[in-house]
C-alpha atoms as a PDB file:
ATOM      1  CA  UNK A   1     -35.880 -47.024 -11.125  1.00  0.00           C
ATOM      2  CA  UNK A   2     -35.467 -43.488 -10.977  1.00  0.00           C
ATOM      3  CA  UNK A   3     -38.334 -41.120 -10.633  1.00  0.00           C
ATOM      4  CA  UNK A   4     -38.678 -38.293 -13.224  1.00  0.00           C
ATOM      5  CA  UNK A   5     -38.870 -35.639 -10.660  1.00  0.00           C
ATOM      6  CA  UNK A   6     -36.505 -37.527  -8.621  1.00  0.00           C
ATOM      7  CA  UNK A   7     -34.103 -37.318 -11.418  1.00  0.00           C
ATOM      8  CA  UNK A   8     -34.321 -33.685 -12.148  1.00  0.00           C
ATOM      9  CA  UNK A   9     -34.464 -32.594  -7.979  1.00  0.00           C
ATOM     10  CA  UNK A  10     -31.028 -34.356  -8.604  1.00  0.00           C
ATOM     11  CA  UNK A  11     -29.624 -32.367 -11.643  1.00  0.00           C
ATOM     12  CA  UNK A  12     -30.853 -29.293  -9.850  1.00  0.00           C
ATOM     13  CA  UNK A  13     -29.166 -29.851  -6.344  1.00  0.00           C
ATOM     14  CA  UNK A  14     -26.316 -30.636  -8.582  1.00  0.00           C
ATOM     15  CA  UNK A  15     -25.829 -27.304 -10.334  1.00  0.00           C
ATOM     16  CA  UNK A  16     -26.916 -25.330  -7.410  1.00  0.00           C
ATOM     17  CA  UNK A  17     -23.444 -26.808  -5.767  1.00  0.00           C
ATOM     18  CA  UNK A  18     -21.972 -26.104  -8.784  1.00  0.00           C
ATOM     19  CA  UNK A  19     -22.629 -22.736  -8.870  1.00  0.00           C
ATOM     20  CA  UNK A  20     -21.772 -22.162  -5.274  1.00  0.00           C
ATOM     21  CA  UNK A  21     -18.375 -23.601  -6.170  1.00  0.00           C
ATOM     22  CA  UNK A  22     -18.196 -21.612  -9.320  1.00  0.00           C
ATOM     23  CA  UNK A  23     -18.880 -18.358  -6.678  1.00  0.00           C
ATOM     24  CA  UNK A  24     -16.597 -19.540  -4.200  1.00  0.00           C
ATOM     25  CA  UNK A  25     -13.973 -19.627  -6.449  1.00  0.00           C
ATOM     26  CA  UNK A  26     -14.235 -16.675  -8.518  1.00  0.00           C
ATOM     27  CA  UNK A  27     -14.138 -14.462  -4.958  1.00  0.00           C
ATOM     28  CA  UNK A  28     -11.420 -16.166  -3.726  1.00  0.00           C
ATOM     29  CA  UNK A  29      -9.764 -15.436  -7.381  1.00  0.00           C
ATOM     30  CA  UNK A  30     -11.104 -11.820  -7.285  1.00  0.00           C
ATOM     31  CA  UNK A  31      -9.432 -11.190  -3.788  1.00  0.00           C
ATOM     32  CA  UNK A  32      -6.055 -12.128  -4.791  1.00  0.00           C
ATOM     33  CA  UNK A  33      -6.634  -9.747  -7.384  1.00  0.00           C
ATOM     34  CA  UNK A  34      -7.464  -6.978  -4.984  1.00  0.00           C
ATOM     35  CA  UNK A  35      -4.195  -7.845  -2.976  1.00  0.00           C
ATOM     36  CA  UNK A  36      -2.082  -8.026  -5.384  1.00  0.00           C
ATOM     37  CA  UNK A  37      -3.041  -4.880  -7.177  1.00  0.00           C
ATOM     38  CA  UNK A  38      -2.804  -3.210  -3.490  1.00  0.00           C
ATOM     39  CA  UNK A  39       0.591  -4.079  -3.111  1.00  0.00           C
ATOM     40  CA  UNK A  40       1.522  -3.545  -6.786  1.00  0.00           C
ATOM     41  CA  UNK A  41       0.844  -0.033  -6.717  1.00  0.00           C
ATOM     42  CA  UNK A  42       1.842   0.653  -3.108  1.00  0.00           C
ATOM     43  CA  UNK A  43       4.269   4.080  -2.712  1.00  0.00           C
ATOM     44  CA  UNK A  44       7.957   3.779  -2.791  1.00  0.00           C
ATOM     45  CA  UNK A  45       9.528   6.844  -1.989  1.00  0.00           C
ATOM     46  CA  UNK A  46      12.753   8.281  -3.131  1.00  0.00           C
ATOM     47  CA  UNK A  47      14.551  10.781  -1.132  1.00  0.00           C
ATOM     48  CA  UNK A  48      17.475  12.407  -2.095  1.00  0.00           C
ATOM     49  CA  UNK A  49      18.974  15.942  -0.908  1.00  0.00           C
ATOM     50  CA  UNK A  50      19.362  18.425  -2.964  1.00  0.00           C
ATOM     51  CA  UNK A  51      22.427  20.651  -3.294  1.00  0.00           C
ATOM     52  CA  UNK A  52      23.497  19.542   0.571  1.00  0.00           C
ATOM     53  CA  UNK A  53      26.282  22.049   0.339  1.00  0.00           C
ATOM     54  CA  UNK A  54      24.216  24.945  -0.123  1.00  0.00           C
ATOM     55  CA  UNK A  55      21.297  24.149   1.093  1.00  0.00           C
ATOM     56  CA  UNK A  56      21.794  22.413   4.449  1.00  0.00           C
ATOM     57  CA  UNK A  57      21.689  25.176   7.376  1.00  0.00           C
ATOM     58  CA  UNK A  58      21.768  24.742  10.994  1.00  0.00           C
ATOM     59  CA  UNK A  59      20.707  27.283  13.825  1.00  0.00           C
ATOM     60  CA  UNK A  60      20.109  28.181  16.924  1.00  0.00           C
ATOM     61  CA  UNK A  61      16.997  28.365  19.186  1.00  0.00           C
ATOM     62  CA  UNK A  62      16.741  29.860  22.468  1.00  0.00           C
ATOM     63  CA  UNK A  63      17.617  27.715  24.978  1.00  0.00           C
ATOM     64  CA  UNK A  64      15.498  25.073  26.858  1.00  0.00           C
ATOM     65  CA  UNK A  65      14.901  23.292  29.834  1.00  0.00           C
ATOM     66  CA  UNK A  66      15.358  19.637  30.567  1.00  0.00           C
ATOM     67  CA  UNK A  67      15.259  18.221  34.431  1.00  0.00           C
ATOM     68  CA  UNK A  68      16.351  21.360  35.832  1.00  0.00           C
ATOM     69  CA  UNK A  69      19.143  21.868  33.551  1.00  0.00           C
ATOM     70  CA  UNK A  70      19.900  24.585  30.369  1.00  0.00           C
ATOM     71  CA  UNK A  71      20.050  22.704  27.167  1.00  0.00           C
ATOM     72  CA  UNK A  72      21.180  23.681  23.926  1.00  0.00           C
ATOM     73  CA  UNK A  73      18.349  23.814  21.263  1.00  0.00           C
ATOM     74  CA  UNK A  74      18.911  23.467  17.322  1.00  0.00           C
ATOM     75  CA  UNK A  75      16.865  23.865  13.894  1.00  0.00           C
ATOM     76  CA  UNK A  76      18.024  22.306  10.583  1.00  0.00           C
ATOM     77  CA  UNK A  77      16.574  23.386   7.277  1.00  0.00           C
ATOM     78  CA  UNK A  78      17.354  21.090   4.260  1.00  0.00           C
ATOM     79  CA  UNK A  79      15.763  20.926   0.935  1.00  0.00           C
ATOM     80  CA  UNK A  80      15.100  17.393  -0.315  1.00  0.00           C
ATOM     81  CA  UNK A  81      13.452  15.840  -3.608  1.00  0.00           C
ATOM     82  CA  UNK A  82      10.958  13.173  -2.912  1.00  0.00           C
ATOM     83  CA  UNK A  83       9.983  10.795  -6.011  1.00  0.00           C
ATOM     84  CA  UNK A  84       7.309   8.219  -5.782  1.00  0.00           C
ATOM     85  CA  UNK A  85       8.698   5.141  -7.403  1.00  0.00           C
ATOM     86  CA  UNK A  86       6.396   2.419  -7.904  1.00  0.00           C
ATOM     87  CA  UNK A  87       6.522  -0.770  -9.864  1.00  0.00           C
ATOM     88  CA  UNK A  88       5.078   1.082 -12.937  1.00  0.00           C
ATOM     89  CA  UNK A  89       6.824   4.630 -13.937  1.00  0.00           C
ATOM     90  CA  UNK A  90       4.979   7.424 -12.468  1.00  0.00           C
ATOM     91  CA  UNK A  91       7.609   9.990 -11.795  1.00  0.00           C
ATOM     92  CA  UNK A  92       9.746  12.119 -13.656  1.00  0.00           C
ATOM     93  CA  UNK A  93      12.965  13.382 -13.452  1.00  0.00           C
ATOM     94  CA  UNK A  94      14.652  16.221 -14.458  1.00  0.00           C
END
């Protein structure tokens, strides 16, 4: 026959396990959470130009050296409209 303290040393070694697999489980749970909110809300950017026919310009620099030899050096200026498009709608557009 089972001993009394026996008996409850038993109960108590059981719901200590169960309560480490109750933790286990929950952080494991929690984590996937945490990842999937990360990637849920991660940036996705939307670029677009804006009026590329006015205001696209090209120039010239002064020109450099490469290896010994003149090269031709250029700037571009272009105005763009960048729109961060994540899963939920945080932009707006006009």
């Amino acid at each position: 026959m089972l001993e009394a303290s026996g008996l409850g040393g038993l109960f108590a070694n059981l719901s200590l396990t169960v309560l480490q697999a109750s933790a286990l489980i929950l952080s494991i749970v929690n984590g996937l959470i945490l990842v999937w909110q990360f990637s849920r809300d991660r940036p996705k950017l939307s670029v677009a130009s804006v009026h590329p026919e006015l205001y696209q310009r090209y120039f010239r620099l002064p020109p450099g050296e490469y290896r010994g030899h003149e090269t031709r050096k250029f700037g571009f200026l272009i105005y763009l409209a960048i729109a961060n498009r994540g899963l939920r709608d945080v932009s707006i557009n006009f």
